[in-house]
Protein backbone atom coordinates (compact mmCIF):
# COMPACT_ATOMS: atom_id res chain seq x y z
CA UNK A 1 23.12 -197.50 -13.19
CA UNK A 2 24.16 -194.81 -10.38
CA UNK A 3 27.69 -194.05 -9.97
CA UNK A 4 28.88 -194.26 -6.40
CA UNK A 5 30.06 -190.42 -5.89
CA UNK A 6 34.22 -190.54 -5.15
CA UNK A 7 35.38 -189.81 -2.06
CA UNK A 8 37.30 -187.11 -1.98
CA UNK A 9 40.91 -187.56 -1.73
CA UNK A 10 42.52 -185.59 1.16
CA UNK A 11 45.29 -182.96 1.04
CA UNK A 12 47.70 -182.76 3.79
CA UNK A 13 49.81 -179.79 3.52
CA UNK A 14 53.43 -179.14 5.63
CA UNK A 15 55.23 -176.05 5.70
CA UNK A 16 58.65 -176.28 7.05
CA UNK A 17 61.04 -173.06 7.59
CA UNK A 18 64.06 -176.55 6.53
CA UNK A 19 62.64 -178.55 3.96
CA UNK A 20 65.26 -181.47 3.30
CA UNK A 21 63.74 -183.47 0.39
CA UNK A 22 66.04 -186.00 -0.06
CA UNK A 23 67.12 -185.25 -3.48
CA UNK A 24 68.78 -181.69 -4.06
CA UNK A 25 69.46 -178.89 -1.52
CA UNK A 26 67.69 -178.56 1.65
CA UNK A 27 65.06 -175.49 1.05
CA UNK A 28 64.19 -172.65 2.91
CA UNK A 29 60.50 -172.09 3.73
CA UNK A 30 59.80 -175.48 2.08
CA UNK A 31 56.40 -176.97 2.01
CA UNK A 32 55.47 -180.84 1.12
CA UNK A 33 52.06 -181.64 0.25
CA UNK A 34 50.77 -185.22 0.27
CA UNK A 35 47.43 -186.60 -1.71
CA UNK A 36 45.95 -189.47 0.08
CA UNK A 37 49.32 -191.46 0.02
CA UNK A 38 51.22 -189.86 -2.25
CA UNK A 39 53.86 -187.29 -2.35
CA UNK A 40 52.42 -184.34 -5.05
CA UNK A 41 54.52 -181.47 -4.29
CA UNK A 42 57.83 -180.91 -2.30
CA UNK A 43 59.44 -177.62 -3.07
CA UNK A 44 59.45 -173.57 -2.26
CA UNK A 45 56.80 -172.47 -0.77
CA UNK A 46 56.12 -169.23 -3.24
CA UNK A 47 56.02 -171.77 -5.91
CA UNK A 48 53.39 -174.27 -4.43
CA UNK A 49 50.19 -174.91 -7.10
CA UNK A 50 47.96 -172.39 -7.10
CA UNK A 51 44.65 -174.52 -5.62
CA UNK A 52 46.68 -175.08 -3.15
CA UNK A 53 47.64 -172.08 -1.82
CA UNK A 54 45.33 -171.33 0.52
CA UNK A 55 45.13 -174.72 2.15
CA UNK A 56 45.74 -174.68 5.87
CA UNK A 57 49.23 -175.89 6.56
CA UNK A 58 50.60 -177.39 9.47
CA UNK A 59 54.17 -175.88 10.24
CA UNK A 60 57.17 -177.56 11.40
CA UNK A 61 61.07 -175.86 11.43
CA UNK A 62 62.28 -179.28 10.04
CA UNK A 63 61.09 -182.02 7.50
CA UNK A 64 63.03 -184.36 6.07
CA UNK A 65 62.68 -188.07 4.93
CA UNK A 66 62.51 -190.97 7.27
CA UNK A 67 65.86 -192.63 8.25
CA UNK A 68 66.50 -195.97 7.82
CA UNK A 69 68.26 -197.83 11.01
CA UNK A 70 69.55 -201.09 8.97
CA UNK A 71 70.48 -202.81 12.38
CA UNK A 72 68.94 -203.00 15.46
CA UNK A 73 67.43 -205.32 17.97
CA UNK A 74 64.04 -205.34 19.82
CA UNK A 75 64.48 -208.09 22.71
CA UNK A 76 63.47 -205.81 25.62
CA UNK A 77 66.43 -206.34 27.17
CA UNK A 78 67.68 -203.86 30.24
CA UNK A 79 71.30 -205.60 30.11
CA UNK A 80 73.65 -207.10 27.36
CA UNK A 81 73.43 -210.81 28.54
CA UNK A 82 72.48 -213.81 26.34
CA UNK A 83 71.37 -215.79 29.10
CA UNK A 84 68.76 -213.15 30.96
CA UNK A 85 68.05 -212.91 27.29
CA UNK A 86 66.43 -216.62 27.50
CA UNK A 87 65.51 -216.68 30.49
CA UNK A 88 63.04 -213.64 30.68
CA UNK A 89 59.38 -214.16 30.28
CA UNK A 90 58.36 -213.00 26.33
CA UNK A 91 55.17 -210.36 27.90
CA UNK A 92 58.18 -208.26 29.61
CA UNK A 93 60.12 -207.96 26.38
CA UNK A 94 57.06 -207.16 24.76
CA UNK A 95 55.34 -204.35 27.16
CA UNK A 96 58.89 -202.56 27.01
CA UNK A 97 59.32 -202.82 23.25
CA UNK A 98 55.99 -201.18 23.19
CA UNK A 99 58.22 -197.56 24.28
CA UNK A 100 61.12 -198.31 22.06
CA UNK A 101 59.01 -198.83 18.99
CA UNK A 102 57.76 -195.46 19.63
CA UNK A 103 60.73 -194.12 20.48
CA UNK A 104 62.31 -195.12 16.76
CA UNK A 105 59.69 -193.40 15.30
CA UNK A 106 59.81 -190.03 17.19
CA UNK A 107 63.75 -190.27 16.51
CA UNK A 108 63.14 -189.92 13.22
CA UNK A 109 63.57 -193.63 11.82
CA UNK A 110 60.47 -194.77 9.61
CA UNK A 111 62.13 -198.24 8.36
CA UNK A 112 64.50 -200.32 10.14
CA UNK A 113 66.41 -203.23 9.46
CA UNK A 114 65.97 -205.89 12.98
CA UNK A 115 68.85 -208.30 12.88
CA UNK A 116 67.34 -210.50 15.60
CA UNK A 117 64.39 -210.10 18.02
CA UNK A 118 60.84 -209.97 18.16
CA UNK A 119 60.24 -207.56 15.33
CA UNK A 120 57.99 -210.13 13.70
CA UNK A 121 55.28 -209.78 16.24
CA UNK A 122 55.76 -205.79 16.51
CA UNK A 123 55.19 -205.20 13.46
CA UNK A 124 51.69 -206.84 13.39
CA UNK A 125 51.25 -205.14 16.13
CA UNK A 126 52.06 -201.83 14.09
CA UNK A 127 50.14 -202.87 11.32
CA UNK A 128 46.91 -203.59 13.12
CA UNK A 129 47.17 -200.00 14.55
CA UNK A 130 48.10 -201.52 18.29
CA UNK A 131 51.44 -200.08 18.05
CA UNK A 132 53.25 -196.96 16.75
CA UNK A 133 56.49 -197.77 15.15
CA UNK A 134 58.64 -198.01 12.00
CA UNK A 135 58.17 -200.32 9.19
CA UNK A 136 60.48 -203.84 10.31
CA UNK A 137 62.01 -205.85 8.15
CA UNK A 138 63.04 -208.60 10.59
CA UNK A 139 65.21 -211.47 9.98
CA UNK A 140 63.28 -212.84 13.60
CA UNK A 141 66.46 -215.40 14.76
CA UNK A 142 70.35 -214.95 14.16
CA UNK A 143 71.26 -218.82 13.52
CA UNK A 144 74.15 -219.89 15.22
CA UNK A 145 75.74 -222.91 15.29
CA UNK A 146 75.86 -224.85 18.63
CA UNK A 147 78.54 -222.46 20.97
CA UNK A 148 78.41 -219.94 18.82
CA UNK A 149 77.39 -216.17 18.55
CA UNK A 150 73.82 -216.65 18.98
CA UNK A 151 74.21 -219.12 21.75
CA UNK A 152 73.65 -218.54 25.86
CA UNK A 153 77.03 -220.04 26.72
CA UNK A 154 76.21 -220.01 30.68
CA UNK A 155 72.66 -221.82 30.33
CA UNK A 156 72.28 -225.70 29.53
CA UNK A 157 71.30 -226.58 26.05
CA UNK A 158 68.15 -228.17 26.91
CA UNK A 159 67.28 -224.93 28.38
CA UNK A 160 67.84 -222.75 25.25
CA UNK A 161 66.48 -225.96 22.89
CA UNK A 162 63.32 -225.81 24.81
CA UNK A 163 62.87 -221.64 25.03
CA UNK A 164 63.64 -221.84 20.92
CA UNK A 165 61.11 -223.82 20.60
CA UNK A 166 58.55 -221.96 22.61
CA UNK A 167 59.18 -218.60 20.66
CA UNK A 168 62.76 -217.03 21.56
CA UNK A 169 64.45 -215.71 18.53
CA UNK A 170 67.29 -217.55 18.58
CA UNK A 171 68.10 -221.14 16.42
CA UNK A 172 70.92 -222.91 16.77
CA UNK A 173 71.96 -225.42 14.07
CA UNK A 174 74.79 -227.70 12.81
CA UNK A 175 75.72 -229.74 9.18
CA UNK A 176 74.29 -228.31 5.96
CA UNK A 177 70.74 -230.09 6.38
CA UNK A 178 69.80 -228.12 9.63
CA UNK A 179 71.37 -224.64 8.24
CA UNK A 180 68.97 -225.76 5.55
CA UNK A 181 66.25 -225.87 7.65
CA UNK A 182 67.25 -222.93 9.71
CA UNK A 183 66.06 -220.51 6.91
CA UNK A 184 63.31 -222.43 6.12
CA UNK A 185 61.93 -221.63 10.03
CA UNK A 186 62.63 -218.16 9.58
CA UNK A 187 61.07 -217.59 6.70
CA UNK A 188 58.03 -219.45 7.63
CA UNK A 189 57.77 -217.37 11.21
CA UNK A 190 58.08 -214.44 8.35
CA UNK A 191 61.59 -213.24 8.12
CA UNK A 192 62.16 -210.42 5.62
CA UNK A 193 66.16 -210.74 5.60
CA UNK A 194 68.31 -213.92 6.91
CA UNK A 195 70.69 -212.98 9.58
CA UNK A 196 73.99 -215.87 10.16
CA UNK A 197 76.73 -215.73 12.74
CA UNK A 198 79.32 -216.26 10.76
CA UNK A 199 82.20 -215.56 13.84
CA UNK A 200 82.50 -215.06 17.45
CA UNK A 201 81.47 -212.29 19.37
CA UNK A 202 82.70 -209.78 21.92
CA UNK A 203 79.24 -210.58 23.96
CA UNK A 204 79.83 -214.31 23.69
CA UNK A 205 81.14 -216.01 26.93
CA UNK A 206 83.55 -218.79 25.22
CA UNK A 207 83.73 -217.95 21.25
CA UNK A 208 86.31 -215.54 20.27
CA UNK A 209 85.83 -212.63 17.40
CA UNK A 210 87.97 -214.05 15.44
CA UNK A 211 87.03 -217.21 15.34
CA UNK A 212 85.29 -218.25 12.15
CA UNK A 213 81.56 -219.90 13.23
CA UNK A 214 79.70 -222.52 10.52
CA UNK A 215 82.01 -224.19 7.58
CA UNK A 216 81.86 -222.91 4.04
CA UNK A 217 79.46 -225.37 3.25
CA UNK A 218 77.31 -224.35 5.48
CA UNK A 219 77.48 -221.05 4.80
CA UNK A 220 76.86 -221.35 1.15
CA UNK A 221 73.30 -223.98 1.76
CA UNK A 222 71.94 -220.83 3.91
CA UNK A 223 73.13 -218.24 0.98
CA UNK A 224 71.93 -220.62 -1.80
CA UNK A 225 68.41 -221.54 0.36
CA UNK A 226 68.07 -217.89 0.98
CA UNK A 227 68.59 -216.84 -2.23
CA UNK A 228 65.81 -219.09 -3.51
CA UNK A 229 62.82 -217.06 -1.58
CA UNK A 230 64.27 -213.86 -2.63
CA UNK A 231 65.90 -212.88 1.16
CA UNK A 232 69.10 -211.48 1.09
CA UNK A 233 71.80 -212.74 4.13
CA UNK A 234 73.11 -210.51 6.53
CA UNK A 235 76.25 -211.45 8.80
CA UNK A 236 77.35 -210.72 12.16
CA UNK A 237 81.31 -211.44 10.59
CA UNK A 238 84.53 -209.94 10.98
CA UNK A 239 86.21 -208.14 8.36
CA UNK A 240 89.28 -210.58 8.31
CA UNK A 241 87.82 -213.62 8.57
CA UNK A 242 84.91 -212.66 6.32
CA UNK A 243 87.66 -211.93 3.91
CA UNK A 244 88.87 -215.50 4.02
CA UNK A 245 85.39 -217.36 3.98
CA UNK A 246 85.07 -215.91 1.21
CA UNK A 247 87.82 -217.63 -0.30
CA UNK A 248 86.55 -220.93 1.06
């Protein structure tokens, strides 16, 4: 039997006048090199391995890791209103998220952390090779109870029901059996992370900041159903009421 002859694994080689690895102290005249996928050398540039000295290089004054953003929204929004938030067709949010994903990467931000929005559907985009962006681990919807955080206060209910169910990222739900359910839907439309509004917000029209959103019960189903598919809960909550949930 013939073996198949290996392709040859490509060397990408960066030499950086600031090399910031991550670990350590930044290093003058730095150079990274990278082996298909993998990081193989990321240190001086006098000491890099000998077959690899005389590698072309491609030279850069700075490299350093890829940030993390751990949260951000991508609704395509030009204003901060909940209610043109619903209201605007879903291909506008989408042709201008198509700049801000690319703007996250060229700022430097590789991974990022989307707290509500249509990262879901970017990041297919991404992966297919449509898009450039980050890597985004979405939690797609903030659930809200009904006149909560993640509710358009001016708009009537029907309105938001119906634009929930045809795709915004939003979810509104009350009593333990629909915060149940709540995570269920977001993990099925492929949420990475769970995202709760557990008070009021400063954007909200009627709810106050202070005001503690969802009961303790409620709270704890979403942790608890969470918790069973391995997403961790993150919480638009203020520190002082936070502090007495907790205690619930």
């Amino acid at each position: 039997m013939t073996r198949r002859p290996q392709k040859e694994t490509k060397v990408l080689r960066i030499d950086a006048k600031l090399l910031i690895p991550g670990r350590g102290q930044p290093i003058d005249d730095g150079t990274l090199l990278v082996e298909g996928s993998k990081i193989t050398y990321a240190g001086p540039r006098k000491d890099v391995p000998l077959p690899f000295q005389a590698l072309p290089a491609t030279a850069v004054n700075v490299l350093m890791p890829g940030m993390w953003d751990c949260h951000l929204h991508y609704m395509g929004l030009d204003s901060y209103k909940f209610d043109e938030f619903v209201l605007m067709p879903q291909a506008l949010a989408g042709a201008r998220l198509a700049r801000d994903v690319a703007a996250t990467l060229n700022s430097g931000f590789t991974s990022v952390r989307e707290l509500a929005g249509y990262g879901v559907e970017l990041a297919k985009a991404i992966d297919e090779g449509w898009l450039q962006g980050p890597t985004i681990y979405s939690s797609v919807s903030p659930i809200s109870q009904t006149a909560g955080h993640g509710d358009a206060h001016g708009l009537p209910l029907r309105v938001v029901h119906d634009a929930i169910e045809h795709g915004l990222p939003f979810h509104l739900c009350d009593g333990v059996d629909e915060c149940l359910k709540a995570v269920r839907v977001q993990v099925r439309r492929g949420a990475k992370v769970i995202k709760v509004c557990a008070t009021g917000g400063v954007l909200s029209q009627i709810d106050s900041p202070n005001a503690p959103e969802f009961s303790g019960e409620e709270l704890r189903a979403m942790v608890e159903e969470a918790a069973r598919t391995d997403r961790i809960v993150a919480a638009h909550c203020v520190l002082l009421v936070l502090m007495v949930l907790l205690q619930c």
